[in-house]
Protein backbone atom coordinates (compact mmCIF):
# COMPACT_ATOMS: atom_id res chain seq x y z
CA UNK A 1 0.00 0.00 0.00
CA UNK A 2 1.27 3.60 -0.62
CA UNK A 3 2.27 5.49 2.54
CA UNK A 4 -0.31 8.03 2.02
CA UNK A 5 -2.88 5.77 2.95
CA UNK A 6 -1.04 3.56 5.29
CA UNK A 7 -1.33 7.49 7.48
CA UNK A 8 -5.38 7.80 6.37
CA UNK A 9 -5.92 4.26 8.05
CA UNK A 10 -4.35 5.39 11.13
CA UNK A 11 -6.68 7.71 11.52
CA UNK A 12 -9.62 5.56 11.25
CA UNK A 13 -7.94 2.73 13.96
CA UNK A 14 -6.59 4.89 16.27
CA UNK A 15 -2.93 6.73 16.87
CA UNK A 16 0.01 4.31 16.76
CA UNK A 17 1.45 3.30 20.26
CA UNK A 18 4.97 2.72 19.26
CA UNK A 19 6.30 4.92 21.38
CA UNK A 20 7.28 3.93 25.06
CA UNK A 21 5.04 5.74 27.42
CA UNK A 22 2.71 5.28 30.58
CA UNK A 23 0.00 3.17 29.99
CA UNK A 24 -3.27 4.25 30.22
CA UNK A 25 -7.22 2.99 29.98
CA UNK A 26 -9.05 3.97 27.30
CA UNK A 27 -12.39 4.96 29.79
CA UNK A 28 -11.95 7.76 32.14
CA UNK A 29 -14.83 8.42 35.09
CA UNK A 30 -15.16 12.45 34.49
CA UNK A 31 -16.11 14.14 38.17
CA UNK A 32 -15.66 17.47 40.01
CA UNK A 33 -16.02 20.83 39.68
CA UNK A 34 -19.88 20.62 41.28
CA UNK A 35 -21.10 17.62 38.91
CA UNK A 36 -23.67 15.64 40.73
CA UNK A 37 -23.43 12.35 38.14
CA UNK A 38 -20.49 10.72 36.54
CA UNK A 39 -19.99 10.50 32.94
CA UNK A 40 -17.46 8.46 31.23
CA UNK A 41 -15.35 9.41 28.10
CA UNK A 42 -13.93 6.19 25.64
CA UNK A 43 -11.63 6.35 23.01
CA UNK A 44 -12.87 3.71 20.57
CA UNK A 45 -11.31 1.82 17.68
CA UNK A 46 -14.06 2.85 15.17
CA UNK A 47 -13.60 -1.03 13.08
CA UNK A 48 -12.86 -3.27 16.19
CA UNK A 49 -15.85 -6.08 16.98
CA UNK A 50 -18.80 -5.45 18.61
CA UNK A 51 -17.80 -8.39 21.22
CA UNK A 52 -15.54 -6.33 23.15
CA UNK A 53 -19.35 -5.55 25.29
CA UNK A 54 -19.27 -8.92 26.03
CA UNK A 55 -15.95 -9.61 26.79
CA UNK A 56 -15.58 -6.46 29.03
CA UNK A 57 -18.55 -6.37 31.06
CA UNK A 58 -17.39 -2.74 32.84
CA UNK A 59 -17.91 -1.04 29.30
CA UNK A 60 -21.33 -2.61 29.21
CA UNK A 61 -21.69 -1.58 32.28
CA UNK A 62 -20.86 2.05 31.91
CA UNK A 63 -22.34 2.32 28.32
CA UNK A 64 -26.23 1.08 29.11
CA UNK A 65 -25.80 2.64 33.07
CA UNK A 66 -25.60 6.11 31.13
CA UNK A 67 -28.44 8.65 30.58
CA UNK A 68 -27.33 10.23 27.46
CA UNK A 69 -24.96 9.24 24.30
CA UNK A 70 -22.33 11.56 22.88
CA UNK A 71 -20.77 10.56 19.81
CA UNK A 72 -18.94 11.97 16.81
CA UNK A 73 -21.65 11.73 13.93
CA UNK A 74 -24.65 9.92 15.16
CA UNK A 75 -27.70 11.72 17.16
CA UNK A 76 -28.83 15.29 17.45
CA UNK A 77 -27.22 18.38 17.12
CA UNK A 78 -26.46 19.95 20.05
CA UNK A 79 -26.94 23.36 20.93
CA UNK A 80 -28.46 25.69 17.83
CA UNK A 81 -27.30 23.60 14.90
CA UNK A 82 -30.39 23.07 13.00
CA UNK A 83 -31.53 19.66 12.45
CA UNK A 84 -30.88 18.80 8.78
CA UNK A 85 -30.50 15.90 5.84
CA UNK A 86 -27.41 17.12 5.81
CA UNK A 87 -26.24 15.92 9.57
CA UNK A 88 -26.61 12.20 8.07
CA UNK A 89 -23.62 12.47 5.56
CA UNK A 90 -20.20 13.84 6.90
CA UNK A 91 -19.82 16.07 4.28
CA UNK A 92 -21.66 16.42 0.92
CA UNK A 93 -20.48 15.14 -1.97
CA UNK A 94 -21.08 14.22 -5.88
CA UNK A 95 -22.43 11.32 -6.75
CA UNK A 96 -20.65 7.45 -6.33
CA UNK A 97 -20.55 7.14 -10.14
CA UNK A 98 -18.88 10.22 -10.79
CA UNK A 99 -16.09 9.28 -8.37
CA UNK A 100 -15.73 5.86 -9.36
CA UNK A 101 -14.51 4.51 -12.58
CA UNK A 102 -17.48 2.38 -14.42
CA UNK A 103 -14.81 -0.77 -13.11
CA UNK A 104 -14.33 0.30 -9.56
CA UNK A 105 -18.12 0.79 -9.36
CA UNK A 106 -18.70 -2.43 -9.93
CA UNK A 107 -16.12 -3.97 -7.83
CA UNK A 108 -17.62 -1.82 -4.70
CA UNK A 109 -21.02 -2.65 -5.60
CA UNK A 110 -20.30 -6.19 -5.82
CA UNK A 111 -18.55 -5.80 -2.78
CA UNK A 112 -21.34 -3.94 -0.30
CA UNK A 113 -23.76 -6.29 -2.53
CA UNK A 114 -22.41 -9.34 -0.39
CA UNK A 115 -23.54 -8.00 2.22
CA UNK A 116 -26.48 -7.38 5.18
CA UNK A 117 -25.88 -3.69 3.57
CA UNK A 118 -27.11 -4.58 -0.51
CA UNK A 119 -26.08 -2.73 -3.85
CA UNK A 120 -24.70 0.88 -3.28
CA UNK A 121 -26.74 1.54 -6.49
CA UNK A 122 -29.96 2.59 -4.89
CA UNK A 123 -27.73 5.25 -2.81
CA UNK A 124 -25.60 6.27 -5.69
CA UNK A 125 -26.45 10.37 -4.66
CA UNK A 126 -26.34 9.93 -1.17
CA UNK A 127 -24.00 7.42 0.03
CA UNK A 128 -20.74 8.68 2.27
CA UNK A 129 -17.32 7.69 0.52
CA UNK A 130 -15.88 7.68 4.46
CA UNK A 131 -18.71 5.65 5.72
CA UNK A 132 -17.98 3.09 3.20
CA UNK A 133 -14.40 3.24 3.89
CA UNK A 134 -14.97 2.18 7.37
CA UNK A 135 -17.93 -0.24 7.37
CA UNK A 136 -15.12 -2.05 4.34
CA UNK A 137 -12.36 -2.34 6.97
CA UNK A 138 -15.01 -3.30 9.46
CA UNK A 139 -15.74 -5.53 7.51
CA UNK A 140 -12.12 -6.73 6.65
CA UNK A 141 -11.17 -6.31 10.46
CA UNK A 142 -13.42 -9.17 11.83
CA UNK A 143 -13.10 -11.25 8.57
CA UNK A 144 -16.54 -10.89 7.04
CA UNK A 145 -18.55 -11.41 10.40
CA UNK A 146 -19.27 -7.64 11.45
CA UNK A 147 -20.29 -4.78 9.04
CA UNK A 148 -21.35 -2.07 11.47
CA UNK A 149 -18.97 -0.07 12.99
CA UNK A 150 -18.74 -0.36 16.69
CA UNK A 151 -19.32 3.50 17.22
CA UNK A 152 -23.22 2.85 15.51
CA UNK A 153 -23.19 -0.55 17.34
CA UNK A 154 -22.99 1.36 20.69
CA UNK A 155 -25.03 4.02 19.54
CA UNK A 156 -27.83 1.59 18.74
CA UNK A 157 -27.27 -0.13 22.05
CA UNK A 158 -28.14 2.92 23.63
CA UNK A 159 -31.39 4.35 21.78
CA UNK A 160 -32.68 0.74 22.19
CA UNK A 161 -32.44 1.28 25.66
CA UNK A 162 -34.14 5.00 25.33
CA UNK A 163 -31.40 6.77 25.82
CA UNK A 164 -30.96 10.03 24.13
CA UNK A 165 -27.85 10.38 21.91
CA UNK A 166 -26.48 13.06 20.35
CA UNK A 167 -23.62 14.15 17.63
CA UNK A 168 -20.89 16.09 18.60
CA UNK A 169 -19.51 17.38 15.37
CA UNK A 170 -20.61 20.57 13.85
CA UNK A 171 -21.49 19.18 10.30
CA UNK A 172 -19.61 22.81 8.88
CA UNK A 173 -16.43 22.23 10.70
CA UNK A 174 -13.53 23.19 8.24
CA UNK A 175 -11.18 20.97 9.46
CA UNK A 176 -13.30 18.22 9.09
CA UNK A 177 -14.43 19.10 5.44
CA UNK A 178 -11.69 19.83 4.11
CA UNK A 179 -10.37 16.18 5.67
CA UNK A 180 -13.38 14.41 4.07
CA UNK A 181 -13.87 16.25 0.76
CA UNK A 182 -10.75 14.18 -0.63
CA UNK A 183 -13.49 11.98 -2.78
CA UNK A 184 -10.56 10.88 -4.67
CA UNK A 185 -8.29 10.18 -2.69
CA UNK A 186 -10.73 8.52 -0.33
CA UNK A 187 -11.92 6.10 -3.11
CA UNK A 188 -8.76 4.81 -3.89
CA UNK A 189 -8.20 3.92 -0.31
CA UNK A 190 -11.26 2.34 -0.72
CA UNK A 191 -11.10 0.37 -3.53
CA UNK A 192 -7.45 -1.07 -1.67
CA UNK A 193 -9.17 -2.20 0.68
CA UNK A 194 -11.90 -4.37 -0.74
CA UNK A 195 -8.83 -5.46 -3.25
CA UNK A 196 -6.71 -6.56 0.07
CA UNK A 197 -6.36 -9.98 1.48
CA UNK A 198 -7.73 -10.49 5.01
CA UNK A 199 -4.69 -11.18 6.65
CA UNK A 200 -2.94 -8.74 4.85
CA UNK A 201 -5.06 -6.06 6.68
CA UNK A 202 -5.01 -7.42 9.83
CA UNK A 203 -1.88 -8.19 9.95
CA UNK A 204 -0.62 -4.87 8.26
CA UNK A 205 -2.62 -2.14 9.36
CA UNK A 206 -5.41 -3.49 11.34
CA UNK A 207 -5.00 -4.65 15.00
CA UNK A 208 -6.72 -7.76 15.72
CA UNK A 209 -5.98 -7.72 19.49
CA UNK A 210 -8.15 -4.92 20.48
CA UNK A 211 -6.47 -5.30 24.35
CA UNK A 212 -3.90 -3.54 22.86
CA UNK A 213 -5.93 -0.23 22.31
CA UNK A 214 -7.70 -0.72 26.13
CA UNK A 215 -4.36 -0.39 27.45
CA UNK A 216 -3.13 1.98 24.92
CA UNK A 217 -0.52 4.75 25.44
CA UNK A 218 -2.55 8.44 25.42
CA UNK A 219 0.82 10.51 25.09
CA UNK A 220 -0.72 13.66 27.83
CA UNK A 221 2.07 15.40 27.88
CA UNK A 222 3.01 15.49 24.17
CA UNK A 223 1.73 17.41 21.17
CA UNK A 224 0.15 15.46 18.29
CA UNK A 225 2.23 15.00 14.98
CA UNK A 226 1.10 17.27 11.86
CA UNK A 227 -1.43 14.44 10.58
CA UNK A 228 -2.97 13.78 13.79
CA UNK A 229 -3.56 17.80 14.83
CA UNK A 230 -4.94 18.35 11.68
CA UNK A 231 -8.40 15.61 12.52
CA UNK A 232 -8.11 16.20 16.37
CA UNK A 233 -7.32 19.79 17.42
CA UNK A 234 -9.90 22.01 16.07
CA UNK A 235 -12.56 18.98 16.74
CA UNK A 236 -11.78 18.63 19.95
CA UNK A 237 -11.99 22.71 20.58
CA UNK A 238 -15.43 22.42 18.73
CA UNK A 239 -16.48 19.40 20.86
CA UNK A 240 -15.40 20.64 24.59
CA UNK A 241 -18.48 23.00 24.85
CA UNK A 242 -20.73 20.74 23.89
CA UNK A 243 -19.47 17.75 26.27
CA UNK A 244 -19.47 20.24 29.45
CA UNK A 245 -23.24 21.67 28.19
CA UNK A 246 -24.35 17.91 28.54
CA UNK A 247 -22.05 17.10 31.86
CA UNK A 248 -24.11 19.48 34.18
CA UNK A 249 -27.18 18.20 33.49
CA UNK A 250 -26.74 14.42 33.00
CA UNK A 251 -24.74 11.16 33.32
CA UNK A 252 -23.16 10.96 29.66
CA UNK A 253 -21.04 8.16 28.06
CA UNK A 254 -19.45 9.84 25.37
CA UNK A 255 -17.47 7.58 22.71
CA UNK A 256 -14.98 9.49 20.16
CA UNK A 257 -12.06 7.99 18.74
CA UNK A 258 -9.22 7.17 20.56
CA UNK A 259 -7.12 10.16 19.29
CA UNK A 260 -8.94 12.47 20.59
CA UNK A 261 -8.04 11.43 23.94
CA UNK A 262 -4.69 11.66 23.19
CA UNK A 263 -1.69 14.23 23.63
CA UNK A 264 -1.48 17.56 25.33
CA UNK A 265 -4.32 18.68 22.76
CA UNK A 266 -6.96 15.70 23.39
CA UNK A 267 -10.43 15.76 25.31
CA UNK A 268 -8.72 14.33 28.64
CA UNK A 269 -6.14 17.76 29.50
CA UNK A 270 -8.60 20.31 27.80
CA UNK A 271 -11.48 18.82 29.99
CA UNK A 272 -8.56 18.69 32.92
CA UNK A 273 -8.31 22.65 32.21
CA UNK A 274 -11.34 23.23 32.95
CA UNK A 275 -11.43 22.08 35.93
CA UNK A 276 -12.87 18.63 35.55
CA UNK A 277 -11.31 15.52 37.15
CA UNK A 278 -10.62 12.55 34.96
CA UNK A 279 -9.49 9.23 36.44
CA UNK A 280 -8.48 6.21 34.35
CA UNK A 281 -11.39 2.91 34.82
CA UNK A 282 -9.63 -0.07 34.14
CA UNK A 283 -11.31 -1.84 31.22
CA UNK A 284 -9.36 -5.36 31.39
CA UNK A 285 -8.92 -6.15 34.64
């Protein structure tokens, strides 16, 4: 695979832990500064199985004990965003067939075909390019038994229960447009993908041991590297009102990706500069 997308995967797994630092959970209890419930904040691996509920009955535990859901891209707006078609795509774009070669449409209709999902054709004009990309290495990731990401998996899990959930990202963010406009770009990584052996994604740029990202190194005293600042800082500025709106009123779990906890710019020190304490909950025990 070219580099170039061996850096946009990253970003869709989580930030690399190569580097030798304290080891930290990936679920922090958030108290203090006059809250009267806990909420929880996990850094998920967007592809990883659904069975890590099952196998970690703490997460469960938090997740479904929660009165509200905070998540990237699924729920309502919150504050004075209006509610709008719009929310349900990360970022508008031109139709699948006029990104796609006539082959490569077929190959990633055949592809999606396979599956619970069926033919991209009938959502040709209003598909998302980066929701495909990661429902494909879901897909890849837990070898054709999972489809749904485990972000929507927990977001179901919680409006079955009634809960209320709601989206953190401001569907005009610049950052984030400008990220996810790259319909090119984000086909071809695409296309790799489906065109990639199992175990040459799992092995390569998909970890198959998801312990390793419950125990995984946040980095909270070191800035993030170009690639990583670029999807995380402005985000996370963008996100911290909204998550401290929703703390003082209710017990939230909220569930971003795991770089946005990390570094001196992720959700854990900003919400520490506020004020807020945040204690690591050990997810394996």
């Amino acid at each position: 695979m070219k580099p170039y997308l061996f850096l946009f995967l990253t970003l869709l797994i989580g930030a690399s832990t190569t580097h030798a630092q304290q080891v930290q959970s990936v679920l922090w209890e958030i108290s203090g500064k006059g809250l009267t419930k806990k909420s929880y904040l996990f850094g998920t691996v967007h592809v990883s199985s659904t069975e890590i509920l099952t196998k970690y009955p703490k997460l469960k535990q938090v997740v479904t004990g929660a009165e509200l859901g905070l998540f990237e891209i699924n729920g309502n707006p919150i504050g004075d965003e209006p509610v709008s078609k719009t929310a349900l795509k990360e970022v508008p774009q031109p139709p699948l067939d006029s990104i796609f070669t006539p082959e490569e449409y077929t190959l990633v209709d055949e592809f999606f075909s396979k599956s619970p999902l069926g033919s991209i054709r009938p959502h040709n004009n209003d598909a998302s390019l980066a929701g495909m990309l990661q429902v494909a290495i879901t897909y890849k990731n837990n070898k054709g038994n999972q489809y749904i990401t485990l972000d929507s998996y927990l977001n179901n899990l919680m409006d079955s229960l009634g809960k209320q959930i709601f989206q953190l990202d401001n569907i005009n963010d610049r950052s984030k447009l400008a990220f996810e406009s790259q319909y090119r770009f984000i086909a071809e990584t695409l296309i790799a993908v489906i065109k990639q052996s199992d175990d040459s994604i799992s092995k390569n740029y998909i970890s198959p041991n998801y312990e390793k990202s419950l125990k995984a190194d946040l980095y909270l005293t070191t800035l993030p590297d170009k690639i990583m600042g670029s999807v995380t800082i402005e985000r996370n500025k963008i996100w911290l009102p909204k998550i401290i709106q929703k703390l003082k009123t209710h017990s939230c779990f909220i569930a971003v990706g795991l770089g946005h906890l990390q570094y001196q710019t992720g959700l854990i020190v900003l919400l520490r500069k506020q004020g807020y304490l945040l204690k690591p909950i050990a997810v394996v025990e």
